[in-house]
N, C-alpha and C. Protein backbone atom coordinates (compact mmCIF):
# COMPACT_ATOMS: atom_id res chain seq x y z
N UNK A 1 167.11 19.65 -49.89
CA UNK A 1 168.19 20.47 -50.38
C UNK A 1 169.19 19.61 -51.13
N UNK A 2 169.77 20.17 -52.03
CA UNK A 2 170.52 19.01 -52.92
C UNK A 2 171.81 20.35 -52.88
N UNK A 3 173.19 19.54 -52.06
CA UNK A 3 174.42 19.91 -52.29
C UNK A 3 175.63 19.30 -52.91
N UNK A 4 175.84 19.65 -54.38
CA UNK A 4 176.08 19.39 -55.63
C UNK A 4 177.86 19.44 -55.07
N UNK A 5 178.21 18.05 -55.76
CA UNK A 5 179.55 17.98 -55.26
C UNK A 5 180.70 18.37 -56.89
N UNK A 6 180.28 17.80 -57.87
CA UNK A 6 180.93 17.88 -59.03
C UNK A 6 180.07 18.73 -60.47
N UNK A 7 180.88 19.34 -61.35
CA UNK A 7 180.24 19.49 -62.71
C UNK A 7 179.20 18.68 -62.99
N UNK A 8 179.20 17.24 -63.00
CA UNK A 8 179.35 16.20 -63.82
C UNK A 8 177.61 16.12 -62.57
N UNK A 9 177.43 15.96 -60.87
CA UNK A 9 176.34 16.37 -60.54
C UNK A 9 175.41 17.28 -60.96
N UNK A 10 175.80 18.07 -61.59
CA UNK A 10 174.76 19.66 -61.26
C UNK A 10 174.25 19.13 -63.28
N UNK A 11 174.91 18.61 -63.83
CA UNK A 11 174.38 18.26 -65.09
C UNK A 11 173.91 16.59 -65.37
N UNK A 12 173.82 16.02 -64.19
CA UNK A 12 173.03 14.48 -63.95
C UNK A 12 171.85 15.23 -63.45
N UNK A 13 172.00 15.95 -62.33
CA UNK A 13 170.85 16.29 -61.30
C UNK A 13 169.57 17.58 -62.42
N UNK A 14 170.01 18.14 -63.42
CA UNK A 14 169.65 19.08 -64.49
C UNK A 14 168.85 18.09 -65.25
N UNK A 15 169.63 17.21 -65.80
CA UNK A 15 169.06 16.46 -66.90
C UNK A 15 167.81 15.38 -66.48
N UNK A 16 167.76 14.70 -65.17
CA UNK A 16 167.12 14.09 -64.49
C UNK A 16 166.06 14.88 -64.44
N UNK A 17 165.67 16.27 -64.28
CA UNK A 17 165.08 17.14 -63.70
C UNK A 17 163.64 17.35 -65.02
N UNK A 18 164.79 17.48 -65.98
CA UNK A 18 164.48 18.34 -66.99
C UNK A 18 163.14 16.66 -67.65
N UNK A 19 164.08 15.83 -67.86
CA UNK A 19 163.31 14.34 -68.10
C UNK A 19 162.07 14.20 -67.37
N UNK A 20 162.06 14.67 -65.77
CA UNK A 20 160.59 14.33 -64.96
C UNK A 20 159.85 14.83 -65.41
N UNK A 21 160.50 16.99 -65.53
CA UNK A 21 159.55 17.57 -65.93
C UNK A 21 158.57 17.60 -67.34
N UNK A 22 159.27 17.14 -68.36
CA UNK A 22 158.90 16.72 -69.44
C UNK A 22 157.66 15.76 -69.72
N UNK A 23 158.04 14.40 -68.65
CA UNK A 23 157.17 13.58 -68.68
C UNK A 23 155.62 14.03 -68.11
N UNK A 24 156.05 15.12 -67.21
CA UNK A 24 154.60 15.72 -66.23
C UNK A 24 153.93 16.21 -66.96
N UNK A 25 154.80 17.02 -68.19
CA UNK A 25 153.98 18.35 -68.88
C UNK A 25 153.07 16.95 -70.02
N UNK A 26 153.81 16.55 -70.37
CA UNK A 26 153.03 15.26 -71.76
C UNK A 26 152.14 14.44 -70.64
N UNK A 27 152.09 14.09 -69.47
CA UNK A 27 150.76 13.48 -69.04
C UNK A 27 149.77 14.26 -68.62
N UNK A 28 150.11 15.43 -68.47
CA UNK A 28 149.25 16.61 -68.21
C UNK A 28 148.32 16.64 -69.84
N UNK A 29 149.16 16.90 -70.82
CA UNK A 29 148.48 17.11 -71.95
C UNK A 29 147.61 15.96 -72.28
N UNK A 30 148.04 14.60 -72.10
CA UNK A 30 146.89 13.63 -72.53
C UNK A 30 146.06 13.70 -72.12
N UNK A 31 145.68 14.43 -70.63
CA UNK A 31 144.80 13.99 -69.67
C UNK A 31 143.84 15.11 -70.15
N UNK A 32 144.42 16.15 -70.63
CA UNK A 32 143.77 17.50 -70.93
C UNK A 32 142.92 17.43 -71.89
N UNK A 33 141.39 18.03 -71.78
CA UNK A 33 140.74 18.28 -72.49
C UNK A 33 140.60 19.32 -73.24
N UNK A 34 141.45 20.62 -72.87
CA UNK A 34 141.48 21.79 -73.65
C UNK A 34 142.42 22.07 -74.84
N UNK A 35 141.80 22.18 -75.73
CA UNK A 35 143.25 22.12 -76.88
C UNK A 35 144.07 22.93 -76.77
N UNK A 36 143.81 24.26 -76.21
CA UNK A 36 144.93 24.93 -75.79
C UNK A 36 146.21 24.79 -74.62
N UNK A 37 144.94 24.48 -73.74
CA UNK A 37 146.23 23.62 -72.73
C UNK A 37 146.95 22.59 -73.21
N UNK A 38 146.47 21.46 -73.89
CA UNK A 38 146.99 20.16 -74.91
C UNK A 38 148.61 21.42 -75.59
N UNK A 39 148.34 22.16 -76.28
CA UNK A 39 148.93 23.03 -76.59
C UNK A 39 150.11 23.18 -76.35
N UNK A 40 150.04 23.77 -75.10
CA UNK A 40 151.01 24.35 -74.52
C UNK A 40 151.58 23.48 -73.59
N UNK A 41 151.02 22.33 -72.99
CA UNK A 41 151.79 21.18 -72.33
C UNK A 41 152.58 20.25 -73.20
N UNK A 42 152.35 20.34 -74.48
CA UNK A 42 153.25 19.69 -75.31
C UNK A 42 154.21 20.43 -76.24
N UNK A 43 153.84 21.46 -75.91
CA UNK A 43 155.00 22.47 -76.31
C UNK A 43 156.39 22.52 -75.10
N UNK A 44 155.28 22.83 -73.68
CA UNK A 44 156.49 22.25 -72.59
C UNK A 44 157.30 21.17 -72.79
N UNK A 45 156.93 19.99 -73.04
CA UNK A 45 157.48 18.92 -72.85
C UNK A 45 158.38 18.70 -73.61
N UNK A 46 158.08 19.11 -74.85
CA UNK A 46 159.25 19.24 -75.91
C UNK A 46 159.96 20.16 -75.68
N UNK A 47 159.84 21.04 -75.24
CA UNK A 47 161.19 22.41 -74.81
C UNK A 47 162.03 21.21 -73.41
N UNK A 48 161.14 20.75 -72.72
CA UNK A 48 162.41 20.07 -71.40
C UNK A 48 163.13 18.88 -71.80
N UNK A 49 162.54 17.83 -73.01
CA UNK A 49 163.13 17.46 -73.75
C UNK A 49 164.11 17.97 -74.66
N UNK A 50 164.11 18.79 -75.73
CA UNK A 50 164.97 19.54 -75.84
C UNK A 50 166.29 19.94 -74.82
N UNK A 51 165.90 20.86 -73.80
CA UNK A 51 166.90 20.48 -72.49
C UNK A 51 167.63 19.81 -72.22
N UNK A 52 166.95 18.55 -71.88
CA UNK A 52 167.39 17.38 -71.28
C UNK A 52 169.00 17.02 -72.40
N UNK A 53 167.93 17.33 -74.02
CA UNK A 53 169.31 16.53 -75.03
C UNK A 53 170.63 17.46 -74.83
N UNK A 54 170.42 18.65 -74.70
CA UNK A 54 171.58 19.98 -74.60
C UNK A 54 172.76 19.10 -73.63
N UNK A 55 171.73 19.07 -72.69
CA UNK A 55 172.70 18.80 -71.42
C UNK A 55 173.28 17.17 -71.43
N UNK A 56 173.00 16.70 -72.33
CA UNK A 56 173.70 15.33 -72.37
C UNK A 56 174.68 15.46 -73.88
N UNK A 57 174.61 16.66 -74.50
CA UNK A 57 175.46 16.96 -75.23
C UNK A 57 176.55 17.37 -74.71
N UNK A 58 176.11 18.60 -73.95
CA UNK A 58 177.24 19.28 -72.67
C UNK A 58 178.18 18.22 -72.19
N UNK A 59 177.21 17.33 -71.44
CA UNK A 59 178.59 16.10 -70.81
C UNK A 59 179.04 15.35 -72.16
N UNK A 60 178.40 14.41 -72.81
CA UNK A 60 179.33 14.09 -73.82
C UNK A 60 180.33 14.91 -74.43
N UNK A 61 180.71 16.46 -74.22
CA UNK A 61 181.30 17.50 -75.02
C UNK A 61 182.18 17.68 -73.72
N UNK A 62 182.03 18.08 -72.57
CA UNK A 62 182.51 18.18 -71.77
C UNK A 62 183.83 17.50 -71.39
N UNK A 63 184.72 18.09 -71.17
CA UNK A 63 186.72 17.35 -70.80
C UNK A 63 185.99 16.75 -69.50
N UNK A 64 186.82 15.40 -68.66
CA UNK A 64 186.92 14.87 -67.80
C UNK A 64 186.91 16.52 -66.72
N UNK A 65 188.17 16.92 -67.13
CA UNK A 65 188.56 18.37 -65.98
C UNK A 65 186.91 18.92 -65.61
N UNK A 66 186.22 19.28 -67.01
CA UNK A 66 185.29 20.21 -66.26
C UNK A 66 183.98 19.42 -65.61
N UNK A 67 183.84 18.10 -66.17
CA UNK A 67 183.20 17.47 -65.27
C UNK A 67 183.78 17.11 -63.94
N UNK A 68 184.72 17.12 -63.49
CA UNK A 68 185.19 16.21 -62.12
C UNK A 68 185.72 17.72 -61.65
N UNK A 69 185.24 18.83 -61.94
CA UNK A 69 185.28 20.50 -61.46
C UNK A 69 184.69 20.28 -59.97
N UNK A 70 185.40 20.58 -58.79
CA UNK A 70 184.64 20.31 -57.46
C UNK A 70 183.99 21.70 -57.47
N UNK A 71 183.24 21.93 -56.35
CA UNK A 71 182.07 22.82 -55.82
C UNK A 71 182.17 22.63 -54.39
N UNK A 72 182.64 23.53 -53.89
CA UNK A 72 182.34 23.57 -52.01
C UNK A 72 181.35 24.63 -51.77
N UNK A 73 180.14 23.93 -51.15
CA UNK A 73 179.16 25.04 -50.92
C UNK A 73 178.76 25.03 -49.84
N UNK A 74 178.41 26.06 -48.50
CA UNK A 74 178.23 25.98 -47.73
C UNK A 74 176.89 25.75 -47.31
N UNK A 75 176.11 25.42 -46.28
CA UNK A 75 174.73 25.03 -46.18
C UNK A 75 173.42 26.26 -46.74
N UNK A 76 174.08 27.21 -46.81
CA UNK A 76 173.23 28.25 -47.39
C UNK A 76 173.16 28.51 -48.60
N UNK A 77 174.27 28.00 -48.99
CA UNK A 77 174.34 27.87 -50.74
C UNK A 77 173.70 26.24 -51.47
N UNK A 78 173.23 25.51 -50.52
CA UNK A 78 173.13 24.32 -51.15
C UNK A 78 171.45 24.90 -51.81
N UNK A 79 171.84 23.88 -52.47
CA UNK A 79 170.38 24.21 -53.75
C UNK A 79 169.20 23.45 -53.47
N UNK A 80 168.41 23.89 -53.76
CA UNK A 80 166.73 23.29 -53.71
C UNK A 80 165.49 23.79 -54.91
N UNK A 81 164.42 22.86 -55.09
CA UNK A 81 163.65 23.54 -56.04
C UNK A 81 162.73 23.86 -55.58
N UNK A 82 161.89 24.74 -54.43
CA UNK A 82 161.44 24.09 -54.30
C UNK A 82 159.65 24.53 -54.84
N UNK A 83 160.15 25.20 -55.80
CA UNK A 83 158.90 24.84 -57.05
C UNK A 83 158.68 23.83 -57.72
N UNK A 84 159.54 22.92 -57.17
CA UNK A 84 159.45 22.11 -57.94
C UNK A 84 158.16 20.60 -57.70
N UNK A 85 158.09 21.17 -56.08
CA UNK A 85 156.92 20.54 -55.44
C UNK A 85 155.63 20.83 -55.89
N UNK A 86 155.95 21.80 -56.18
CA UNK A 86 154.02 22.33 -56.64
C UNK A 86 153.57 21.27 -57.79
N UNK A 87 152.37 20.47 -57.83
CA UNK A 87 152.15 20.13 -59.20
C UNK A 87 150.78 20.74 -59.65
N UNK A 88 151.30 21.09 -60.88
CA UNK A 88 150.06 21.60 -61.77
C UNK A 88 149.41 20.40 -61.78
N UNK A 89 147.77 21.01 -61.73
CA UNK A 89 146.64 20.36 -61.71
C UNK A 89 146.16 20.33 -62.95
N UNK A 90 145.75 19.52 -63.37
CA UNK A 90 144.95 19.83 -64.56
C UNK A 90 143.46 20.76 -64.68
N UNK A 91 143.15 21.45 -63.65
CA UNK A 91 141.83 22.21 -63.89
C UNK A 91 142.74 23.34 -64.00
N UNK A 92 143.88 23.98 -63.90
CA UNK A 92 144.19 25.05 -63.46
C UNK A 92 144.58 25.45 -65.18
N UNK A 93 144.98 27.13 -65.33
CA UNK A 93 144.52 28.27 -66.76
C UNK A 93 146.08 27.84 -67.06
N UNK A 94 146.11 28.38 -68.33
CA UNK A 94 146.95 28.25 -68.94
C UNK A 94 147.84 29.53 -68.40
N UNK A 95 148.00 30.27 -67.85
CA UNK A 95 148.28 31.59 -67.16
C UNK A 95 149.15 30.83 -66.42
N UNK A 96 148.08 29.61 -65.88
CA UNK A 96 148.73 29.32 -64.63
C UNK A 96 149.82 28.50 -64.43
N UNK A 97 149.72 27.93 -65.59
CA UNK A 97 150.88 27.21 -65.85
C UNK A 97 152.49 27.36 -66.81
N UNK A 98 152.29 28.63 -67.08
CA UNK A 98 153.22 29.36 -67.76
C UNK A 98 153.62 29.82 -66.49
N UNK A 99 152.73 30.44 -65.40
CA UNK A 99 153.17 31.08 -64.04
C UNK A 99 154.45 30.16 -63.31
N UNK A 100 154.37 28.79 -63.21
CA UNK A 100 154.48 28.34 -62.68
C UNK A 100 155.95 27.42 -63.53
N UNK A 101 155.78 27.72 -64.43
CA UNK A 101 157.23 27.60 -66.09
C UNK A 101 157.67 28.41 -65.13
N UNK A 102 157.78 29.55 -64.75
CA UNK A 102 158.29 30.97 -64.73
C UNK A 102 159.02 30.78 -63.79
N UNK A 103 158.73 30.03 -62.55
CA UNK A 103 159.37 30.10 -60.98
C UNK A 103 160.19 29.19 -61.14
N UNK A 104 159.88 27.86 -62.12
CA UNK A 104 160.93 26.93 -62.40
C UNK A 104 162.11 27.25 -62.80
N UNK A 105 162.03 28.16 -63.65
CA UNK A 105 163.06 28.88 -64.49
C UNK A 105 163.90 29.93 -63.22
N UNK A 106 163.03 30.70 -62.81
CA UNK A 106 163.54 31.83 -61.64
C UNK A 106 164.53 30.52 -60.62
N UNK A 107 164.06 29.20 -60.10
CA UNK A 107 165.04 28.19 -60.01
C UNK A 107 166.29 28.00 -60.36
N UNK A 108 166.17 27.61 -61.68
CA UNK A 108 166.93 27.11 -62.66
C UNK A 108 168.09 28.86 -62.79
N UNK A 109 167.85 29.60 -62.95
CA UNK A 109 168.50 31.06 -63.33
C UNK A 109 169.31 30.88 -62.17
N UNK A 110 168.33 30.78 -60.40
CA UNK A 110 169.75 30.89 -59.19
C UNK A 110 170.73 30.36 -58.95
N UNK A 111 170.65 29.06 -59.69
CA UNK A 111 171.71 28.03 -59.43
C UNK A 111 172.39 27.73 -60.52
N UNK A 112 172.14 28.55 -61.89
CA UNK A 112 173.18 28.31 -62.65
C UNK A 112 174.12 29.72 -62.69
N UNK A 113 173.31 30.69 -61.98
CA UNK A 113 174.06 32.15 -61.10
C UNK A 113 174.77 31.71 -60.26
N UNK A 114 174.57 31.23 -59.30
CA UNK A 114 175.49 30.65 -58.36
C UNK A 114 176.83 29.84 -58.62
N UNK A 115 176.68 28.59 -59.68
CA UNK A 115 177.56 28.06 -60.49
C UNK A 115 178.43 29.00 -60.81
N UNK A 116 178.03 30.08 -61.43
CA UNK A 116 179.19 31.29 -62.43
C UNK A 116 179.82 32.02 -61.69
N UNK A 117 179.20 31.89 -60.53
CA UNK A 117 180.06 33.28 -59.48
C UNK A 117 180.85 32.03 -58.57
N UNK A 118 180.87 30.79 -58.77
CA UNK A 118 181.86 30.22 -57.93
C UNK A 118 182.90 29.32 -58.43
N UNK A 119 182.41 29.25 -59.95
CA UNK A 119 183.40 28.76 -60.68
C UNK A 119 184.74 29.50 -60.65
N UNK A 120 185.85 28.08 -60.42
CA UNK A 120 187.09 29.10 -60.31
C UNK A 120 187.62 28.36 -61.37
N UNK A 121 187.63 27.20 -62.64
CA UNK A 121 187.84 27.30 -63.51
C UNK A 121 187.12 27.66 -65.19
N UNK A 122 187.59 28.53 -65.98
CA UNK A 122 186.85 29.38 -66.81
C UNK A 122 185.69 28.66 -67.95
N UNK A 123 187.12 27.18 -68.05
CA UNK A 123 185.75 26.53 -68.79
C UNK A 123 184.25 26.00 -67.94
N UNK A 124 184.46 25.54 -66.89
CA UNK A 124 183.02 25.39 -65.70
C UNK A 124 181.86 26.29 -66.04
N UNK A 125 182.78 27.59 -65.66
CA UNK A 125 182.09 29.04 -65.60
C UNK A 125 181.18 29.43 -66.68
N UNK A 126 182.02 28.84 -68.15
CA UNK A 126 181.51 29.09 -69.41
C UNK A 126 180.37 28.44 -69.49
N UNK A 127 180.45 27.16 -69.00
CA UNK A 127 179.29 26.19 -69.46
C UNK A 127 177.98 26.52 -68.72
N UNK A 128 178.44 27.35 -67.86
CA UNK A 128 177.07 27.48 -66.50
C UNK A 128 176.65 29.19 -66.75
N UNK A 129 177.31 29.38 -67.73
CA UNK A 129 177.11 31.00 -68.13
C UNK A 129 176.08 30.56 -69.47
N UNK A 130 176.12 29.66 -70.54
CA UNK A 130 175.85 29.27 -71.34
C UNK A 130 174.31 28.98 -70.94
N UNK A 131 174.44 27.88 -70.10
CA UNK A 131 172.67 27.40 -69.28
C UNK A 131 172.00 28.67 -68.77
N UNK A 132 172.63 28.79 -68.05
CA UNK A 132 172.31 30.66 -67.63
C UNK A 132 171.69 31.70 -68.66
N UNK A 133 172.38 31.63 -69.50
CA UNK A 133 171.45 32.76 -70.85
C UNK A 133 170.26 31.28 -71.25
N UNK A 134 170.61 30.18 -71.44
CA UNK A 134 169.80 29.93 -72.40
C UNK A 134 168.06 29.67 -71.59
N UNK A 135 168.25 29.16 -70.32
CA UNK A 135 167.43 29.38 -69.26
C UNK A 135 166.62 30.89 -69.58
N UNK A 136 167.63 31.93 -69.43
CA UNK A 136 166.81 33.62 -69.15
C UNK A 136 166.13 33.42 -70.83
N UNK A 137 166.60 32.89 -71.51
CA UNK A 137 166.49 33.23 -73.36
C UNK A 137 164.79 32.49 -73.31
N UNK A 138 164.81 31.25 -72.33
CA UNK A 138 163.40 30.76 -72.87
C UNK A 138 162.65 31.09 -71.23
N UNK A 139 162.82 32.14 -70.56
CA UNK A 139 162.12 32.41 -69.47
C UNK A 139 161.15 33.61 -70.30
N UNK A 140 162.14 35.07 -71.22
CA UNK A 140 161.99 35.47 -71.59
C UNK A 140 160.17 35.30 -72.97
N UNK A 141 161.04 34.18 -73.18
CA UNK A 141 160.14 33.70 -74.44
C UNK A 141 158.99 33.00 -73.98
N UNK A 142 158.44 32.73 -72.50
CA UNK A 142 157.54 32.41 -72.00
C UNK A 142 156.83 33.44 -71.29
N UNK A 143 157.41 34.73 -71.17
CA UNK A 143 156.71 35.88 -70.96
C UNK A 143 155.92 36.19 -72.03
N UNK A 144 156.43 36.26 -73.08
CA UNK A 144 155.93 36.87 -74.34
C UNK A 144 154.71 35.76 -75.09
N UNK A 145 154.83 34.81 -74.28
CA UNK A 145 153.48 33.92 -74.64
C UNK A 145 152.33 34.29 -73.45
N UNK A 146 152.74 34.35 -72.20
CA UNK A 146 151.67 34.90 -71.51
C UNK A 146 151.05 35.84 -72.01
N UNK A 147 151.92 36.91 -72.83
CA UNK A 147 150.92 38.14 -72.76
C UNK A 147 150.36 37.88 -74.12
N UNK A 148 150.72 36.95 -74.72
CA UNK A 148 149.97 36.68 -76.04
C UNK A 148 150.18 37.39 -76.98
N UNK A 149 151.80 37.60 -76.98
CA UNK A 149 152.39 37.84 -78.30
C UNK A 149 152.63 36.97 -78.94
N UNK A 150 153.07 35.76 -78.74
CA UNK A 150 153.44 34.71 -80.21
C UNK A 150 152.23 33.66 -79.38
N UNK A 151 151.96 32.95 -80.67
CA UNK A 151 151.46 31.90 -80.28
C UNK A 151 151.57 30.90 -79.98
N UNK A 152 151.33 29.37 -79.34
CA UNK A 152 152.24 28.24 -79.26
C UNK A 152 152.50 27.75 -80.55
């Protein structure tokens, strides 16, 4: 369980996150023999890359105030991923690994929900409202590749 003491945590502990996952999805793809999976694991990797740069824009952009923003959370509110344990295999469908994008994200959505409903200053709130859409914006846009409306 990870209980996030400052702004300035919840966007170290994000960006760290976003960097592992990145690196998993690009060794997944080398290892991969399917060009479609190749595909779409390097399409991942570059979207959590991508991520990763947002959120080190965020803190470089970010006032001292809204980074050093405290957070008191009680033991039921402390955060965990814990999809984040699962690792995709490389035999497993491309289904399956968009499936599994999906719960990361359903993750990522509770705790930047949580952030917004406990932020008590507006700029905090903003910034975790911001991750919040942009999270649902590419959860969204990974539905619409499952069902094989756009392509990678």
């Amino acid at each position: 369980m990870k209980n996030f003491q400052t702004t300035r945590d919840v966007l170290d502990f994000a960006r760290c996150f976003h960097h592992r996952l990145a690196d998993y999805y690009q060794k997944l793809s080398d290892s991969s023999n399917e060009e479609r999976m190749r595909m779409l694991l390097d399409y991942m990797a570059y979207h959590e890359n991508g991520i990763e740069a947002i959120l080190a824009r965020y803190k470089e952009d970010a006032s001292h105030k809204v980074l050093d923003s405290w957070f008191q959370f009680t033991e039921e509110e402390s955060f965990s991923l814990p999809c984040e344990e699962e690792k995709i295999q490389p035999h497993l469908s491309v289904d399956r690994v968009i499936e599994h994008a999906l719960e990361i994200d359903d993750c990522l959505i509770r705790l930047y929900r949580m952030l917004v409903e406990c932020s008590r200053c507006d700029s905090v709130r903003d910034l975790f409202a911001n991750l919040l859409e942009m999270v649902e914006q590419e959860k969204h846009h990974k539905i619409r590749m499952a069902l094989g409306s756009i392509d990678l």
